[in-house]
C-alpha atoms as a PDB file:
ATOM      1  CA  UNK A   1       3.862  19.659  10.147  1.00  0.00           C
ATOM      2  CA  UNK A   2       0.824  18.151   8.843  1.00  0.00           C
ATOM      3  CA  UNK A   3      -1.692  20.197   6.963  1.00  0.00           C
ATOM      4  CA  UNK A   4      -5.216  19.590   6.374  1.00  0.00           C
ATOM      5  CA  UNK A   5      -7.830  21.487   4.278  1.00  0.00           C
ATOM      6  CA  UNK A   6     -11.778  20.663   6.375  1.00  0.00           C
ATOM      7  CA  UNK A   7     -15.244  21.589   5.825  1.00  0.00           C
ATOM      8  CA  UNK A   8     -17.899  21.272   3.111  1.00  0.00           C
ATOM      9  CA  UNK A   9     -16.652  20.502  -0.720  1.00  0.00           C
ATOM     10  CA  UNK A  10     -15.923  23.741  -2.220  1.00  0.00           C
ATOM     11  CA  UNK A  11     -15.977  25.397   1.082  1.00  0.00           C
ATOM     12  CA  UNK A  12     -12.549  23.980   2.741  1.00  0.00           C
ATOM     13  CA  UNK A  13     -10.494  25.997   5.250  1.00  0.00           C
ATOM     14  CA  UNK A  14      -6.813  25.362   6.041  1.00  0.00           C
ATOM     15  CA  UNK A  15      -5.797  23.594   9.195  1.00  0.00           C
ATOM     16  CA  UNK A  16      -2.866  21.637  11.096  1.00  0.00           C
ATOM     17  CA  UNK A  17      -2.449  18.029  13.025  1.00  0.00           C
ATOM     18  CA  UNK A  18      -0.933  18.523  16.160  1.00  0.00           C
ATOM     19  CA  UNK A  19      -0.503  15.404  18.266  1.00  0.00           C
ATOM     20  CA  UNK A  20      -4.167  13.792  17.968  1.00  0.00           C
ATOM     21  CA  UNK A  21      -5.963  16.801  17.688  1.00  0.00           C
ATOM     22  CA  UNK A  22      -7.223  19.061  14.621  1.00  0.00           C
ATOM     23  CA  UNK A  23      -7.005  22.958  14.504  1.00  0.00           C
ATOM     24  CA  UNK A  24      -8.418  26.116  12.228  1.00  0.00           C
ATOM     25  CA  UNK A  25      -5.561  28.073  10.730  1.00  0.00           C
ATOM     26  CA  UNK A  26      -7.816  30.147   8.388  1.00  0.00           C
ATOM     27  CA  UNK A  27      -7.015  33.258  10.125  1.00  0.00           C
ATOM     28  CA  UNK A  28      -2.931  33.055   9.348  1.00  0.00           C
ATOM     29  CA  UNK A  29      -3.332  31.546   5.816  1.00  0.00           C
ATOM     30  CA  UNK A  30      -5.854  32.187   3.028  1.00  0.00           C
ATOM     31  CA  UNK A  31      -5.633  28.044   1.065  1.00  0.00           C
ATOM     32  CA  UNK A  32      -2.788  25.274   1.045  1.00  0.00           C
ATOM     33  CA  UNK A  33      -2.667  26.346  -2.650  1.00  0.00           C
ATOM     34  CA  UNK A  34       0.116  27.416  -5.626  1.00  0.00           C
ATOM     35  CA  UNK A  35       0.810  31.366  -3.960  1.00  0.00           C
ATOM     36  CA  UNK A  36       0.942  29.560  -0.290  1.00  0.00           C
ATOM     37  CA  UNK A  37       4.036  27.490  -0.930  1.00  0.00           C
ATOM     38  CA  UNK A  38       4.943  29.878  -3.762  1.00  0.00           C
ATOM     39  CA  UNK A  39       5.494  32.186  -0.712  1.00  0.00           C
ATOM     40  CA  UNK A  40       7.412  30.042   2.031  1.00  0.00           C
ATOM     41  CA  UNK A  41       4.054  29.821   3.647  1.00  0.00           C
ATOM     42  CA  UNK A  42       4.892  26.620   5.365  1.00  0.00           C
ATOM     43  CA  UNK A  43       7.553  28.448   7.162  1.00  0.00           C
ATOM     44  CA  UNK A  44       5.591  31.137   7.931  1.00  0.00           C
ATOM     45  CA  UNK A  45       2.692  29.591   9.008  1.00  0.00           C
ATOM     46  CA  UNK A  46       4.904  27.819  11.889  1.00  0.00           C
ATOM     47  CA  UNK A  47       6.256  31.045  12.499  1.00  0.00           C
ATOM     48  CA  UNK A  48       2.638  32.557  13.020  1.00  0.00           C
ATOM     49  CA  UNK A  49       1.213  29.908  15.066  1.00  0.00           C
ATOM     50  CA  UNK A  50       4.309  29.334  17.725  1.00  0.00           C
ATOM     51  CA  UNK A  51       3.039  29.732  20.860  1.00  0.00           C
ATOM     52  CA  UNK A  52      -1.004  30.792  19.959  1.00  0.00           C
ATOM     53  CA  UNK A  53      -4.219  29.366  20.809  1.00  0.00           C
ATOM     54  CA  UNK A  54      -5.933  28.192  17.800  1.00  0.00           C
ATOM     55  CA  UNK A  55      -9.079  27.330  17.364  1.00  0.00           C
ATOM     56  CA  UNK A  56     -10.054  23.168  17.301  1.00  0.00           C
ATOM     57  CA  UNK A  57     -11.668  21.416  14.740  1.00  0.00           C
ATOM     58  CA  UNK A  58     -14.506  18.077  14.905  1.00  0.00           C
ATOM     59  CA  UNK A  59     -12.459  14.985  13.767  1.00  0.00           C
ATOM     60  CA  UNK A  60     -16.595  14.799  12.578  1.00  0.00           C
ATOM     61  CA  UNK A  61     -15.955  17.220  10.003  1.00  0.00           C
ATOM     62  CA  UNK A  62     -15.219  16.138   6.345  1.00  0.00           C
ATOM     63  CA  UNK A  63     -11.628  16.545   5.066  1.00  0.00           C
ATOM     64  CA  UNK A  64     -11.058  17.898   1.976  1.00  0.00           C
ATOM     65  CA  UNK A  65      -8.154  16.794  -0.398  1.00  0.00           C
ATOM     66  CA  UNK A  66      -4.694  18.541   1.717  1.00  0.00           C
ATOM     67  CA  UNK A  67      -3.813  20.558  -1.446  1.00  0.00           C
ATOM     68  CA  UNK A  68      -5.876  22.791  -3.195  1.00  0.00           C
ATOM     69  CA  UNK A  69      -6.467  22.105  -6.962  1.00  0.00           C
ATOM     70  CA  UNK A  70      -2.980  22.545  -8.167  1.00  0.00           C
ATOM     71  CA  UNK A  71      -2.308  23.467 -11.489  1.00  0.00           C
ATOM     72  CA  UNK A  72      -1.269  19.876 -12.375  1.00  0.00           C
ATOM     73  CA  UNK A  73      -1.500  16.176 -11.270  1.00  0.00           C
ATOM     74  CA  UNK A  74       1.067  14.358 -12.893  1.00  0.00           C
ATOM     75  CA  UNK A  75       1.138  10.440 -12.794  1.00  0.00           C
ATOM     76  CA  UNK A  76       4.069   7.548 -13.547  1.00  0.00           C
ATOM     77  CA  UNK A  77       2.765   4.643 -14.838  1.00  0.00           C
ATOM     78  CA  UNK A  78       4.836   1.083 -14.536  1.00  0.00           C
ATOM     79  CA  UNK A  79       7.125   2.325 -11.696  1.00  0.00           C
ATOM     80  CA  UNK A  80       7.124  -0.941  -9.500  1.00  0.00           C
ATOM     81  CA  UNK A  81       8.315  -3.927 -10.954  1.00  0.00           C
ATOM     82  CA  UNK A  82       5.620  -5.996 -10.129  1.00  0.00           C
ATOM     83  CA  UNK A  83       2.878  -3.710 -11.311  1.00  0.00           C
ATOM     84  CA  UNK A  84       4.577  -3.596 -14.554  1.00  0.00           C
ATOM     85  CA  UNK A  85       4.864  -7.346 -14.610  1.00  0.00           C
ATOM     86  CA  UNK A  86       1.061  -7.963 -13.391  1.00  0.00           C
ATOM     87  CA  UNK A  87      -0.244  -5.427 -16.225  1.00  0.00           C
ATOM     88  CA  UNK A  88       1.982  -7.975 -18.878  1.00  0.00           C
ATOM     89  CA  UNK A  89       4.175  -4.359 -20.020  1.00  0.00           C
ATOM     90  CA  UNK A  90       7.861  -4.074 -19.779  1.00  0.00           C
ATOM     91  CA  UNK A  91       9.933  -2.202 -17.609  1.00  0.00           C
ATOM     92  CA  UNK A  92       9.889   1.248 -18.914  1.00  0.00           C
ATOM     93  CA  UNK A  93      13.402   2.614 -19.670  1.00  0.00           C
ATOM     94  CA  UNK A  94      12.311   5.768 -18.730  1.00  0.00           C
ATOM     95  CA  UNK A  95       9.576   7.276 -16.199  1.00  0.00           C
ATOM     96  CA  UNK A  96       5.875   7.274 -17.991  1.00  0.00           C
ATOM     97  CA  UNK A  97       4.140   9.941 -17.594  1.00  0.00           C
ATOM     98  CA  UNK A  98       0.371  10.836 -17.586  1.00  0.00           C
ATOM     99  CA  UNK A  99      -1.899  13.391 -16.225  1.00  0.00           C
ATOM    100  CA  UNK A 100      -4.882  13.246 -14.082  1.00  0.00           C
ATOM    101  CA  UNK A 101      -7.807  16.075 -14.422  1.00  0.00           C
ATOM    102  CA  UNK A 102      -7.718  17.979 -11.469  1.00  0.00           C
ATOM    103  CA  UNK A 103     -11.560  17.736 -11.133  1.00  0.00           C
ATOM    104  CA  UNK A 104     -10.863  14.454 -10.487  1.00  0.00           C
ATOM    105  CA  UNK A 105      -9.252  15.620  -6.918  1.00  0.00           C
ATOM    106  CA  UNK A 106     -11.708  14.719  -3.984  1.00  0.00           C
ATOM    107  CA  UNK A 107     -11.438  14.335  -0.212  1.00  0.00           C
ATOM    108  CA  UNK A 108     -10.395  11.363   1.513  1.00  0.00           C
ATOM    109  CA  UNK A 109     -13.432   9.878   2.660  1.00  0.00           C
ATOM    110  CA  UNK A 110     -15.348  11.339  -0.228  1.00  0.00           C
ATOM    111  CA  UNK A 111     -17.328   8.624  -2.298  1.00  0.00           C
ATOM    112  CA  UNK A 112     -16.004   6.976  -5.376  1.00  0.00           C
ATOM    113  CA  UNK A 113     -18.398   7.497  -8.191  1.00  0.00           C
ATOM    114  CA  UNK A 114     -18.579   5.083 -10.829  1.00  0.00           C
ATOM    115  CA  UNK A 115     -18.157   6.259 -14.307  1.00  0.00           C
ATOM    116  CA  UNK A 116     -21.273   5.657 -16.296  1.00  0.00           C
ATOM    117  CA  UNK A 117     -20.895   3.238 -18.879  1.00  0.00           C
ATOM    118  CA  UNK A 118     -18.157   2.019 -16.786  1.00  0.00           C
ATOM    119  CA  UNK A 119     -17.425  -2.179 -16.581  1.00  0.00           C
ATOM    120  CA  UNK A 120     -14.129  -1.759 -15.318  1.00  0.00           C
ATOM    121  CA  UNK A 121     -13.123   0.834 -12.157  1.00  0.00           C
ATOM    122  CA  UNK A 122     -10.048  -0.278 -10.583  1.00  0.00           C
ATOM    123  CA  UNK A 123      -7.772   1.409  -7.717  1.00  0.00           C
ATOM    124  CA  UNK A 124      -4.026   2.150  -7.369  1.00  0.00           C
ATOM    125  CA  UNK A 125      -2.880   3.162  -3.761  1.00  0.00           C
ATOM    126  CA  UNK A 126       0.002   5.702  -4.349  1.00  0.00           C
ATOM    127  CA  UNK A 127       2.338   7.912  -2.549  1.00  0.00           C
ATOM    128  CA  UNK A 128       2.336  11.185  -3.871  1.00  0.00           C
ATOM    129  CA  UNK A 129       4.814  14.229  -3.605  1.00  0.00           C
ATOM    130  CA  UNK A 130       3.644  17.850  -3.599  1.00  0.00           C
ATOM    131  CA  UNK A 131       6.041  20.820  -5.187  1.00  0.00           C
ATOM    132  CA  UNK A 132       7.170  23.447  -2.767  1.00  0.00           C
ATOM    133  CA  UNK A 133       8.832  25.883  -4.826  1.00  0.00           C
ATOM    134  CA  UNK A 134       9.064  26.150  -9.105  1.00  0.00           C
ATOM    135  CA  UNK A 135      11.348  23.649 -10.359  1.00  0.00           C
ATOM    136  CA  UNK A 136      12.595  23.252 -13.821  1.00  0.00           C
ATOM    137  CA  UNK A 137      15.689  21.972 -15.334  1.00  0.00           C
ATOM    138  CA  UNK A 138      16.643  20.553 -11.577  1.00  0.00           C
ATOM    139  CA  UNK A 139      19.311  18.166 -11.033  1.00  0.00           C
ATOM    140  CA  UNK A 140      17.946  15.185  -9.222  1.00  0.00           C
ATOM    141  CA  UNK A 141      20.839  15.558  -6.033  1.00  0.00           C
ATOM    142  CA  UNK A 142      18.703  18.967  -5.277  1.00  0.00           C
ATOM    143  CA  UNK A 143      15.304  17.418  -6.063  1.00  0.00           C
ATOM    144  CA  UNK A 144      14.384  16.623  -1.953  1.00  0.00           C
ATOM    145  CA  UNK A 145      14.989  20.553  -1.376  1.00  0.00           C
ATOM    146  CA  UNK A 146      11.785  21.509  -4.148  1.00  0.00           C
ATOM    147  CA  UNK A 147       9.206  18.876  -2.350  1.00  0.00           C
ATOM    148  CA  UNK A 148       7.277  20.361   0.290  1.00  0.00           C
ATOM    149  CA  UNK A 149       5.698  16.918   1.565  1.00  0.00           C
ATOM    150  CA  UNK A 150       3.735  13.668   0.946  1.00  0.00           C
ATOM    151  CA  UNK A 151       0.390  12.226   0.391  1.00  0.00           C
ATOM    152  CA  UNK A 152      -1.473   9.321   0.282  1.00  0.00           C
ATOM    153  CA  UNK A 153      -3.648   9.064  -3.156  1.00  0.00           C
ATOM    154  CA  UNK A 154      -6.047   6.526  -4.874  1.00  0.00           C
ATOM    155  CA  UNK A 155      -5.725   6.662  -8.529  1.00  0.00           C
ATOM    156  CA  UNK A 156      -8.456   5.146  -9.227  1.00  0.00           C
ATOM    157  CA  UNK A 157      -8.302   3.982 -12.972  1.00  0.00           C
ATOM    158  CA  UNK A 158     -11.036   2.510 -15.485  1.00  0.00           C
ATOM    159  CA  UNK A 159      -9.418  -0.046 -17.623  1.00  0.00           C
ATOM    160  CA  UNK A 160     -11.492  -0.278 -20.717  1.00  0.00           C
ATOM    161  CA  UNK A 161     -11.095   3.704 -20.735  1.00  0.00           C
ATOM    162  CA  UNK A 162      -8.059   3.485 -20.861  1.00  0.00           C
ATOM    163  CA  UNK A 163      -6.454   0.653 -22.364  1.00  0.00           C
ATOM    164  CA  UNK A 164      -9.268  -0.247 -25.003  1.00  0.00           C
ATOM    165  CA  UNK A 165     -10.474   3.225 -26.370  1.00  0.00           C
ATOM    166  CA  UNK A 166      -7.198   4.019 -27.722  1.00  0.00           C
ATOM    167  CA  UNK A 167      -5.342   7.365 -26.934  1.00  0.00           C
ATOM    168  CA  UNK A 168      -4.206   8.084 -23.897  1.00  0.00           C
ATOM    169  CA  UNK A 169      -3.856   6.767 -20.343  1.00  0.00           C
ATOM    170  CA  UNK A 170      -5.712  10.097 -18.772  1.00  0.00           C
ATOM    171  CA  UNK A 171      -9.500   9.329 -20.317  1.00  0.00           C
ATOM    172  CA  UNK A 172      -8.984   6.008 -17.738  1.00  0.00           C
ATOM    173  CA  UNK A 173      -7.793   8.303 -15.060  1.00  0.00           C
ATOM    174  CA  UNK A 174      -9.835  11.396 -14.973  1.00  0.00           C
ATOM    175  CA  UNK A 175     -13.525  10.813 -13.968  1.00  0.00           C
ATOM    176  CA  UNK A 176     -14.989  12.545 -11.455  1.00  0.00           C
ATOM    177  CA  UNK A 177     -13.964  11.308  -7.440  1.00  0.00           C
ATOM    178  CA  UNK A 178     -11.241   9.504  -9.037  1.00  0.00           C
ATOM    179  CA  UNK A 179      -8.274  11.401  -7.368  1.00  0.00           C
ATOM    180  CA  UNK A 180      -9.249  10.846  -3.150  1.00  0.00           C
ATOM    181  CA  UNK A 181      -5.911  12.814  -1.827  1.00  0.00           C
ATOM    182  CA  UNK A 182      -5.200  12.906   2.407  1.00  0.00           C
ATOM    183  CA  UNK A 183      -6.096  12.743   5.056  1.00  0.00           C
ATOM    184  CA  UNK A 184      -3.324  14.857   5.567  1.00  0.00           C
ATOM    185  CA  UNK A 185       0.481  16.577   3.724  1.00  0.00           C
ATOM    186  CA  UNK A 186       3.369  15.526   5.854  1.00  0.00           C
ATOM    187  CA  UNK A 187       6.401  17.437   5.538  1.00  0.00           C
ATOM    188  CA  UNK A 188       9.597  15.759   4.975  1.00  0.00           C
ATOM    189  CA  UNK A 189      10.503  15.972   8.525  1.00  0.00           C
ATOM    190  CA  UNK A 190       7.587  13.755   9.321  1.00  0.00           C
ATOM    191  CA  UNK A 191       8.564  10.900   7.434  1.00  0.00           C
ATOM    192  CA  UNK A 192      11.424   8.638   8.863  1.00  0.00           C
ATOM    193  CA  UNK A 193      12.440   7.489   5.058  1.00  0.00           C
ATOM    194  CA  UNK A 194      10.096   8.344   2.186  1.00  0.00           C
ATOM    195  CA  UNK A 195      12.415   5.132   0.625  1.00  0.00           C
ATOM    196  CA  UNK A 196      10.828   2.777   3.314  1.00  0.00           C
ATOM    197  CA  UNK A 197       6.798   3.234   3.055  1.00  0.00           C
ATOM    198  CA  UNK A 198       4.742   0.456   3.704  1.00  0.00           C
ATOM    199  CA  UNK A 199       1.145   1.194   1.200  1.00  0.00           C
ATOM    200  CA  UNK A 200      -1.263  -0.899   1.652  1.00  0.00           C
ATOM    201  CA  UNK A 201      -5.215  -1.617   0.017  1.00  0.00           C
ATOM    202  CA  UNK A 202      -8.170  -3.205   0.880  1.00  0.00           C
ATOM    203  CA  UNK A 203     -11.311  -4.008  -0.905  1.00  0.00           C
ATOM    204  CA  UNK A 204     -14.316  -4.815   1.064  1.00  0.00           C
ATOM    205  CA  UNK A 205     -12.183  -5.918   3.932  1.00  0.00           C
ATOM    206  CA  UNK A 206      -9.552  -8.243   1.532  1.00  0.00           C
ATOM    207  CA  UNK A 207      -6.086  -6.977   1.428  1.00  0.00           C
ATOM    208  CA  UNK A 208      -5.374  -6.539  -2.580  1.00  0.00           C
ATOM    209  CA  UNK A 209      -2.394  -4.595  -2.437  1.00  0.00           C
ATOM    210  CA  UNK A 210       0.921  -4.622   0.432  1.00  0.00           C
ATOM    211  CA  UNK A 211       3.789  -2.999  -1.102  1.00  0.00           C
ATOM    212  CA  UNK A 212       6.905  -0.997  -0.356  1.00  0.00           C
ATOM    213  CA  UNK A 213       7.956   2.437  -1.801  1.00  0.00           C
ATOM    214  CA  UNK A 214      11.676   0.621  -1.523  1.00  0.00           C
ATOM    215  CA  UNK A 215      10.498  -1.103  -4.839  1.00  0.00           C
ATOM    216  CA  UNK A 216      10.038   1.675  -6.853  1.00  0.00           C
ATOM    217  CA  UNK A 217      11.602   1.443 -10.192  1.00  0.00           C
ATOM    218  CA  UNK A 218      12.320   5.281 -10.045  1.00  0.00           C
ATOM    219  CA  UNK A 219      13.214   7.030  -7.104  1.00  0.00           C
ATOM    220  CA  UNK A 220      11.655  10.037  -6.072  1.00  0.00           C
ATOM    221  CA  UNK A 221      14.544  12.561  -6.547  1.00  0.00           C
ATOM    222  CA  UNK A 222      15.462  10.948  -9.976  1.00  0.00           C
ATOM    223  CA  UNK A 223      11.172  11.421 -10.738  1.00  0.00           C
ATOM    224  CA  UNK A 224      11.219  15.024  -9.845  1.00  0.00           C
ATOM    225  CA  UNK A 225      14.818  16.081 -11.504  1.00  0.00           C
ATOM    226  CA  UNK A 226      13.412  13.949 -14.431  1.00  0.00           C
ATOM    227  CA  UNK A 227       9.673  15.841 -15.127  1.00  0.00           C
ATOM    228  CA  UNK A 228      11.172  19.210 -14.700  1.00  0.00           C
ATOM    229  CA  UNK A 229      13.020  18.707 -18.006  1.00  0.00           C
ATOM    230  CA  UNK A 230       9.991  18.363 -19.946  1.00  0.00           C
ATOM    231  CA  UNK A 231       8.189  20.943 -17.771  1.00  0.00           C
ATOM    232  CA  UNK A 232       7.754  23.506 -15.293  1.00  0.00           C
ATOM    233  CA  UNK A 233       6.451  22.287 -11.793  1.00  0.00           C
ATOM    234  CA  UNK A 234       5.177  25.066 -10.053  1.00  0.00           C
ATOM    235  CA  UNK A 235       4.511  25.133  -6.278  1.00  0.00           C
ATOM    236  CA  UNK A 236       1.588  22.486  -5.277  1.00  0.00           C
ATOM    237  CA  UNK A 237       1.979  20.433  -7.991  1.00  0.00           C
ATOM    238  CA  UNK A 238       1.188  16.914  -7.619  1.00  0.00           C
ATOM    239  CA  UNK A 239       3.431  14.172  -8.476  1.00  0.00           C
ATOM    240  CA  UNK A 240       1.769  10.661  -7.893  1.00  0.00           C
ATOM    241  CA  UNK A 241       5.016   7.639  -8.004  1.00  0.00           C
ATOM    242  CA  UNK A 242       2.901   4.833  -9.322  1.00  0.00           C
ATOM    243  CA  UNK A 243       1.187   1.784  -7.753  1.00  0.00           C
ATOM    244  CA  UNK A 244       2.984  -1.648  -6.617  1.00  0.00           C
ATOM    245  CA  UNK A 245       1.119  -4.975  -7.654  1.00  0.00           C
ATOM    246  CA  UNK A 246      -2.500  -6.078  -6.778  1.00  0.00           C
ATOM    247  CA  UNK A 247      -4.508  -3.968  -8.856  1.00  0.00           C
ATOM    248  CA  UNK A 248      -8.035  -5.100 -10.046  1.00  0.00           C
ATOM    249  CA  UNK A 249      -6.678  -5.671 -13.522  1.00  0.00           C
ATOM    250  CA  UNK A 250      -4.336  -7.987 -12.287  1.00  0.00           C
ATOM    251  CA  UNK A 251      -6.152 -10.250 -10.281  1.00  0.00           C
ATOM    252  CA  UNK A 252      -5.863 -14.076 -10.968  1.00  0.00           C
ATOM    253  CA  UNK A 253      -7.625 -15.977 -13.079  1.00  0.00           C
ATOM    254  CA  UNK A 254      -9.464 -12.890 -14.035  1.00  0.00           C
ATOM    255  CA  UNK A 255      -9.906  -9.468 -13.017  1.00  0.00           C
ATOM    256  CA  UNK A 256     -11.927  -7.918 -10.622  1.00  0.00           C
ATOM    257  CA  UNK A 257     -13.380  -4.577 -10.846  1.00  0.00           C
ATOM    258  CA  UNK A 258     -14.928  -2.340  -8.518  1.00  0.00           C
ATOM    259  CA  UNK A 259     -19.010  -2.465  -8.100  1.00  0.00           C
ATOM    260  CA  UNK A 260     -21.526  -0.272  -6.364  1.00  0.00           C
ATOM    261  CA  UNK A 261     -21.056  -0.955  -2.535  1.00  0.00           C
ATOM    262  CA  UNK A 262     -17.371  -1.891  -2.224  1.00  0.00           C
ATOM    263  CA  UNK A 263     -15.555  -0.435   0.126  1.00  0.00           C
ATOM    264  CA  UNK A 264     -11.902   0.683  -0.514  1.00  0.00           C
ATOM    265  CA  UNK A 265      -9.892   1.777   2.328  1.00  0.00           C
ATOM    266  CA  UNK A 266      -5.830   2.481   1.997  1.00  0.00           C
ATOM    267  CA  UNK A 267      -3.108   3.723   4.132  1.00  0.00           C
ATOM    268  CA  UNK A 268       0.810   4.447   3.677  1.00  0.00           C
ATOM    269  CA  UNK A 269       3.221   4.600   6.675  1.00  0.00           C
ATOM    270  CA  UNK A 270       3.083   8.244   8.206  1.00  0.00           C
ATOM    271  CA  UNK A 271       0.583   9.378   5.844  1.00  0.00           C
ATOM    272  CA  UNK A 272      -2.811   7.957   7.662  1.00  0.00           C
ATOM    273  CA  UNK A 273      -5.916   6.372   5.517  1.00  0.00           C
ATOM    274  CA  UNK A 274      -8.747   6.973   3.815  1.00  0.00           C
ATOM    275  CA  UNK A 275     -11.842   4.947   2.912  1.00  0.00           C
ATOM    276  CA  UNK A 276     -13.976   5.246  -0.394  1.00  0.00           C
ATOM    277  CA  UNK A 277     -17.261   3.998  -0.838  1.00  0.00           C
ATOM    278  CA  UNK A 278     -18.110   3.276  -4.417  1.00  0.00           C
ATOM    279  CA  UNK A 279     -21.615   3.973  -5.786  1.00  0.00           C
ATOM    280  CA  UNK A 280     -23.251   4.300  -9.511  1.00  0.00           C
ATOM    281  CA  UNK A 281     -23.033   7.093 -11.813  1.00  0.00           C
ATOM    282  CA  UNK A 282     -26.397   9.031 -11.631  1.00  0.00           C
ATOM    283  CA  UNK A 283     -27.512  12.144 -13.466  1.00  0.00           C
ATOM    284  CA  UNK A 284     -28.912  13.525 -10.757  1.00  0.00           C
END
């Protein structure tokens, strides 16, 4: 199944992908949110919908991010080889962890806003997994059974936030519009091999990242098992696995950061694209 959330920010309804076309599910479920997959919604929603007419949806109308906010947005940092390798870190023993705001969650196709005072906006094309039941203390053989699907997410990232300020990672990684999540959710039935993803990112038209999730450092199972011993994961959490080389910071001779106008599109295998269009910070 693939879920969607459509309609004005703020406003979203639930739907479903079926073949090519989109349809309204708002009158079997309330929001893709925390109490949905809390509830075995996903099964019930198929269950409800077998065999009924449902109402279609404009592929005009803006998507919203497939989750509602979740109650958190956790992050690994370093977890392809040649990300770590580009940023000049070492391979982390361990998973890193950091959170994202979840204000920073946006639609697909929603603009990127640059922060003000920003110089240096980058992206991260990610694959990211989203909780179906509450998981804590988990052993990683019996992670696949708590996941209830996969995203594709830009973590967008502003280097001098987060690298030069001192603190932590998530004042880089929190700023408004920097969390664009869908199209779509694709449950694990959809996916041929979550260990075989092809992500991909382009800037302006320029491919700047072409990776595989076959190169992550830590697997998905192991990242699940692993967070849930520090802390609860409740249903709809986000988990975002990290990025694979070709970031802006990482670009040779020197780095190249994101400016009003760019245009960022990104896709992973099974999980569809979505385009940004970057613009300045304004108070209005």
């Amino acid at each position: 199944m693939k879920l969607i959330r459509f309609g004005e920010a703020g406003k979203e309804k639930p739907g479903i992908i079926t073949g090519n076309d989109w349809f309204d599910v708002s009158e079997y479920v309330n929001d893709y949110d925390e109490q949905f997959f809390a509830n075995n919604g996903l099964e019930l929603l198929q269950k409800n919908i077998t065999g009924k007419e449902l109402k279609p949806v404009s592929q005009a109308t803006r998507l919203g991010s497939p989750v509602a906010r979740p109650s958190k947005l956790i992050c690994i940092g370093l977890n392809y080889s040649d990300h770590a390798k580009e940023s000049n870190m070492q391979l982390p023993a361990e998973p890193v962890l950091f959170f994202k705001s979840t204000t920073a969650i946006v639609g697909p196709h929603d603009d990127l806003v640059i922060p003000r005072n920003s110089k240096k906006t980058d992206w991260e094309v990610e694959l990211a997994v989203v909780m179906g039941k509450k998981a804590g203390y988990i052993d990683e053989k019996n992670a696949p059974g708590y996941i209830a699907g996969y995203m594709l997410h830009n973590d967008y990232s502003e280097r001098e936030f987060q690298l030069e300020r001192s603190g932590q990672w998530v004042k880089g990684k929190s700023c408004d519009t920097f969390a664009p999540m869908g199209p779509w959710l694709a449950t694990p039935d959809e996916i041929d091999d979550v260990n075989n993803l092809r992500l991909w990112l382009t800037v302006n038209g320029k491919i700047m990242q072409d990776g595989n999730t076959k190169n992550l450092v830590f697997s998905i199972p192991y990242i699940v098992a692993y967070i849930s011993q520090f802390m609860t994961l409740l249903p709809g959490d986000i988990i975002s696995t990290g990025t694979p080389a070709g970031v802006g910071l990482g670009q040779k001779p020197d780095p190249v950061y994101i400016k009003p106008g760019d245009v960022i599109e990104l896709g992973i295998d099974g999980l569809g694209s979505s385009k940004q269009i970057a613009k300045a910070w304004s108070a209005e």
